[in-house]
N, C-alpha and C. Protein backbone atom coordinates (compact mmCIF):
# COMPACT_ATOMS: atom_id res chain seq x y z
N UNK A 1 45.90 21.23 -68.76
CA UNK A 1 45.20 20.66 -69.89
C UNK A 1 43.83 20.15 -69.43
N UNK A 2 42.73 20.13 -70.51
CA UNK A 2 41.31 19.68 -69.51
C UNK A 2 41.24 18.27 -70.12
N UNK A 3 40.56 18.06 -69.36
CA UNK A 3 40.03 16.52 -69.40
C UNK A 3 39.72 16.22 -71.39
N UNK A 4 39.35 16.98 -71.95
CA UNK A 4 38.51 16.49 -72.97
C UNK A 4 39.79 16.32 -74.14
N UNK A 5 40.76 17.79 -73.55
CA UNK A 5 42.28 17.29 -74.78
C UNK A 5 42.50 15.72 -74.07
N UNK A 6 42.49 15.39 -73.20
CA UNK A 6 43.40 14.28 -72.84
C UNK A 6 42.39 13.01 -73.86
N UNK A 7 41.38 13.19 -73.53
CA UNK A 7 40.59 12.04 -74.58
C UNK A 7 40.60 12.23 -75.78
N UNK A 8 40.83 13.36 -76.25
CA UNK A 8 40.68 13.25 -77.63
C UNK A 8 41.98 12.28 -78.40
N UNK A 9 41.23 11.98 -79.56
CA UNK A 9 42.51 10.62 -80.13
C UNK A 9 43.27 11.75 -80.63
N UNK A 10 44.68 10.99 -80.50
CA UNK A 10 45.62 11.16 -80.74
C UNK A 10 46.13 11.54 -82.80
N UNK A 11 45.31 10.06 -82.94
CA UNK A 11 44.95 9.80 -84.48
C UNK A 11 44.51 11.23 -84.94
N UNK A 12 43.35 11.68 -84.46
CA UNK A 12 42.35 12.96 -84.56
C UNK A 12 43.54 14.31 -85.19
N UNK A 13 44.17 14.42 -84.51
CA UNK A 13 45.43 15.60 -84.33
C UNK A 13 46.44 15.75 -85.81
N UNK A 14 46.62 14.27 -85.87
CA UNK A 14 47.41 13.71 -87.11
C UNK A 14 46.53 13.71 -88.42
N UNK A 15 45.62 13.31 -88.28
CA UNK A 15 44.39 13.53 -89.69
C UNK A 15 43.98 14.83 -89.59
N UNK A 16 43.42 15.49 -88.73
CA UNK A 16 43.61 17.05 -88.94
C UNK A 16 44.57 17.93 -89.73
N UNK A 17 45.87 17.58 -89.67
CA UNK A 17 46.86 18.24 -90.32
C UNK A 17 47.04 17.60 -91.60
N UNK A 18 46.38 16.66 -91.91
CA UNK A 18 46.58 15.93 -93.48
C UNK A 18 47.43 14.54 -93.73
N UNK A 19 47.13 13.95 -94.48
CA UNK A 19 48.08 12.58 -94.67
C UNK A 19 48.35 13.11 -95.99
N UNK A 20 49.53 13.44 -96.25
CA UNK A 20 50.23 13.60 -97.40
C UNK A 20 51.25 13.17 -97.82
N UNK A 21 52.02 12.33 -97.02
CA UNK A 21 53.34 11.40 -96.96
C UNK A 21 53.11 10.07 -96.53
N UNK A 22 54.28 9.35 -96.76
CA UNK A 22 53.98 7.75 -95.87
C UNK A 22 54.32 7.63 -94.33
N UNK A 23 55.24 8.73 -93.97
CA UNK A 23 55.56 8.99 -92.55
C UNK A 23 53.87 9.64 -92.25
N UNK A 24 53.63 10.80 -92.79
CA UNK A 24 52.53 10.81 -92.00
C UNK A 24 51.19 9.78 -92.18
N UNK A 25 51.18 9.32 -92.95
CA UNK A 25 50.19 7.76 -93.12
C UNK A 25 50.75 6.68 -91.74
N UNK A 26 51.90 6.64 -91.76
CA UNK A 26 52.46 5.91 -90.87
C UNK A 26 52.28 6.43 -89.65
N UNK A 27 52.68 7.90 -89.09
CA UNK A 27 52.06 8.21 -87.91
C UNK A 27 50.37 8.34 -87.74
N UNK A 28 49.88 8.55 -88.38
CA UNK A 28 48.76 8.22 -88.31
C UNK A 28 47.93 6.81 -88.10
N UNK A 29 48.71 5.78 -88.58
CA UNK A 29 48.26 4.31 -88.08
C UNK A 29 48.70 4.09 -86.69
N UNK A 30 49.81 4.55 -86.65
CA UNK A 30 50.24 4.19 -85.11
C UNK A 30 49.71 4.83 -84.03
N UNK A 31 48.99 5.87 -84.46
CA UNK A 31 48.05 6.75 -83.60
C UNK A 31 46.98 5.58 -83.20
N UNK A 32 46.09 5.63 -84.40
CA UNK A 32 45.10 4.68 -84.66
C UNK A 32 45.17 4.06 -83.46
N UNK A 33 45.94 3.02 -83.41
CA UNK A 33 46.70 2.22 -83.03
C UNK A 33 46.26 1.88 -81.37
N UNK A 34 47.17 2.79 -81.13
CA UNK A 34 47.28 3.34 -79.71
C UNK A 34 45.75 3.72 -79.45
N UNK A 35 45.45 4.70 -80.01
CA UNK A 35 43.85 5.34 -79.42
C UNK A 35 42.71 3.87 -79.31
N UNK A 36 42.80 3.61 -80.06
CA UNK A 36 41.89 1.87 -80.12
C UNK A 36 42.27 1.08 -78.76
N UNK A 37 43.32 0.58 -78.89
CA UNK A 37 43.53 0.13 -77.62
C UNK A 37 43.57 0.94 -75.83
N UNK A 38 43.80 2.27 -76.04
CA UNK A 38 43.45 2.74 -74.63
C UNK A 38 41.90 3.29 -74.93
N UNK A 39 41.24 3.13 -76.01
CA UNK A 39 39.85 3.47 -75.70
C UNK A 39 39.21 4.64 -76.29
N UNK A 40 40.28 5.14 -76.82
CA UNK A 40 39.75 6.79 -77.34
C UNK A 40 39.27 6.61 -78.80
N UNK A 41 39.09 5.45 -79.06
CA UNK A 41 38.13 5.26 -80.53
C UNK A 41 37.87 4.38 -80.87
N UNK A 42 36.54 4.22 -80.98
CA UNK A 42 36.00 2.69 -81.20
C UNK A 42 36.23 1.56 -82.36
N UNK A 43 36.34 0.56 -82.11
CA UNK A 43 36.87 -0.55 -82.80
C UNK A 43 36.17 -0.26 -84.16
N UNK A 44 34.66 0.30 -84.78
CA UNK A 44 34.36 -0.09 -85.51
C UNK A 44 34.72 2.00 -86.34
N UNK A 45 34.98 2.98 -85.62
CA UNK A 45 35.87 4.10 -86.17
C UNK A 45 37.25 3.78 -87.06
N UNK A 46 37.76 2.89 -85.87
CA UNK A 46 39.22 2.34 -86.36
C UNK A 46 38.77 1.57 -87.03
N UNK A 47 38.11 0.52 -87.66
CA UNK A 47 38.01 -0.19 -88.91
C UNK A 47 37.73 0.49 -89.77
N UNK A 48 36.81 2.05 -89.97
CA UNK A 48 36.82 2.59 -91.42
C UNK A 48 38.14 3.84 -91.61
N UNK A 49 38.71 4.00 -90.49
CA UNK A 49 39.83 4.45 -90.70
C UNK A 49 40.75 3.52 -91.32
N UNK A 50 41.05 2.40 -91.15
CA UNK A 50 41.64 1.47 -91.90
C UNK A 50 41.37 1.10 -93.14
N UNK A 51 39.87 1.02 -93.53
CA UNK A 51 39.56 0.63 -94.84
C UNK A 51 39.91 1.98 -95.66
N UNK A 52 39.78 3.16 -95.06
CA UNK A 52 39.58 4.58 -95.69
C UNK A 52 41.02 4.57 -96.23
N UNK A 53 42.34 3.86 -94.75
CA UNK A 53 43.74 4.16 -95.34
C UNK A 53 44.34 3.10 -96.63
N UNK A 54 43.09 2.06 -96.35
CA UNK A 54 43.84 1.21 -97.80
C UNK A 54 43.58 1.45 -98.88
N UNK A 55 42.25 2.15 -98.82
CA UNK A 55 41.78 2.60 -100.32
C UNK A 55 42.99 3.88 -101.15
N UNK A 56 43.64 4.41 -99.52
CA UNK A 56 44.29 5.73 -100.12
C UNK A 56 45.78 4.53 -100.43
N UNK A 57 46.28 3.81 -100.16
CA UNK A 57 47.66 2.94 -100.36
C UNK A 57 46.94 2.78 -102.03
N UNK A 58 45.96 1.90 -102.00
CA UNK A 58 45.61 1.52 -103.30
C UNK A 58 45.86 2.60 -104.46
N UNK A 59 45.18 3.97 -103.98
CA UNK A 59 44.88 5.18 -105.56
C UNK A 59 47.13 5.58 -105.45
N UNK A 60 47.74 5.57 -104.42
CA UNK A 60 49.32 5.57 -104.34
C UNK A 60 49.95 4.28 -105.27
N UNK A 61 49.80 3.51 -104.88
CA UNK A 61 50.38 2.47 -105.67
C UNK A 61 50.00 2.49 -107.63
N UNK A 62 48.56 2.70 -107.41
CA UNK A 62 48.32 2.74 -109.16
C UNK A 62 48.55 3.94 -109.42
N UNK A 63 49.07 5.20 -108.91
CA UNK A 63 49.94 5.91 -109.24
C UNK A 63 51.06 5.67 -109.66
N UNK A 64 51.85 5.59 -108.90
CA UNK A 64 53.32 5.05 -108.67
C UNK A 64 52.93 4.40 -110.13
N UNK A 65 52.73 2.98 -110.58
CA UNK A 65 52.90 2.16 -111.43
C UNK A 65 52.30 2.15 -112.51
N UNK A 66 51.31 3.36 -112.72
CA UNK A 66 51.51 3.72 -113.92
C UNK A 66 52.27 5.14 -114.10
N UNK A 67 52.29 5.29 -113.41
CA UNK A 67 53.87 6.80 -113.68
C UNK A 67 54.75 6.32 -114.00
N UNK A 68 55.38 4.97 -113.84
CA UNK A 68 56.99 4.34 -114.07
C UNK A 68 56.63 3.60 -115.82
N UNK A 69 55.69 3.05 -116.26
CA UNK A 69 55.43 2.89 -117.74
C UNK A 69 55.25 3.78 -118.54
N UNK A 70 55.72 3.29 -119.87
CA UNK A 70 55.46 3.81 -121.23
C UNK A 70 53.52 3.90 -121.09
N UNK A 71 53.83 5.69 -121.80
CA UNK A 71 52.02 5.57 -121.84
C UNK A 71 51.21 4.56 -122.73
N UNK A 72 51.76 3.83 -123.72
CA UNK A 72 50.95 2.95 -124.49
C UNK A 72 50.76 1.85 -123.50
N UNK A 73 51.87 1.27 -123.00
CA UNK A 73 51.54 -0.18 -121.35
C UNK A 73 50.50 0.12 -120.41
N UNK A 74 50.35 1.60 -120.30
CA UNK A 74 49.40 2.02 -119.12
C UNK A 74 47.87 1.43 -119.33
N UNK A 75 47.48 0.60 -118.16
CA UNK A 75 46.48 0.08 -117.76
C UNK A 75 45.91 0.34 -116.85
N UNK A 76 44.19 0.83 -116.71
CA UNK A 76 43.28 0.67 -115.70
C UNK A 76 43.83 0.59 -114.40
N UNK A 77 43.93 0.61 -113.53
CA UNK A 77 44.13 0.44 -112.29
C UNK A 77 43.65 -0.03 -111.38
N UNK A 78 42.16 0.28 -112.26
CA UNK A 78 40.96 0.16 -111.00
C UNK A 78 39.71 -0.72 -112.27
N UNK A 79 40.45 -2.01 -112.39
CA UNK A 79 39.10 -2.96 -112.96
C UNK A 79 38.60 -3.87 -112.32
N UNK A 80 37.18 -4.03 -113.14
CA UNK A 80 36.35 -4.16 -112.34
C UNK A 80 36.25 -6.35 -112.97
């Protein structure tokens, strides 16, 4: 293996193939994770990877909860 697979993040590999589940959201933080702390991505990468993954929890959840109501209850999701 060369030097440059070994640096590349881990995270990198896992977002390449897509976040389409909560396991893979979840392996993907724990990537994060790991790569931040041994160095393979900088603190301020891993902070918009983080903000990037809450925005995606956020558009999941106001899914989820307005899918489970009657369409007349359904409300905004996103007010301002």
């Amino acid at each position: 293996m060369s030097s440059t697979a070994l640096d590349q993040p881990k995270s990198l590999q896992v977002a390449e193939r897509g976040i389409k589940t909560g396991r893979d959201f979840a392996d993907f933080m724990s990537c994060l994770m790991s790569d931040i702390v041994a160095g393979r991505v900088t603190p301020q990468v891993g902070n918009g990877a983080c903000n990037a993954g809450g925005k995606l929890l956020k558009v999941v959840r106001c899914n989820t909860s307005t899918a489970t109501r009657r369409p007349a209850a359904r409300k905004p999701c996103f007010s301002r």
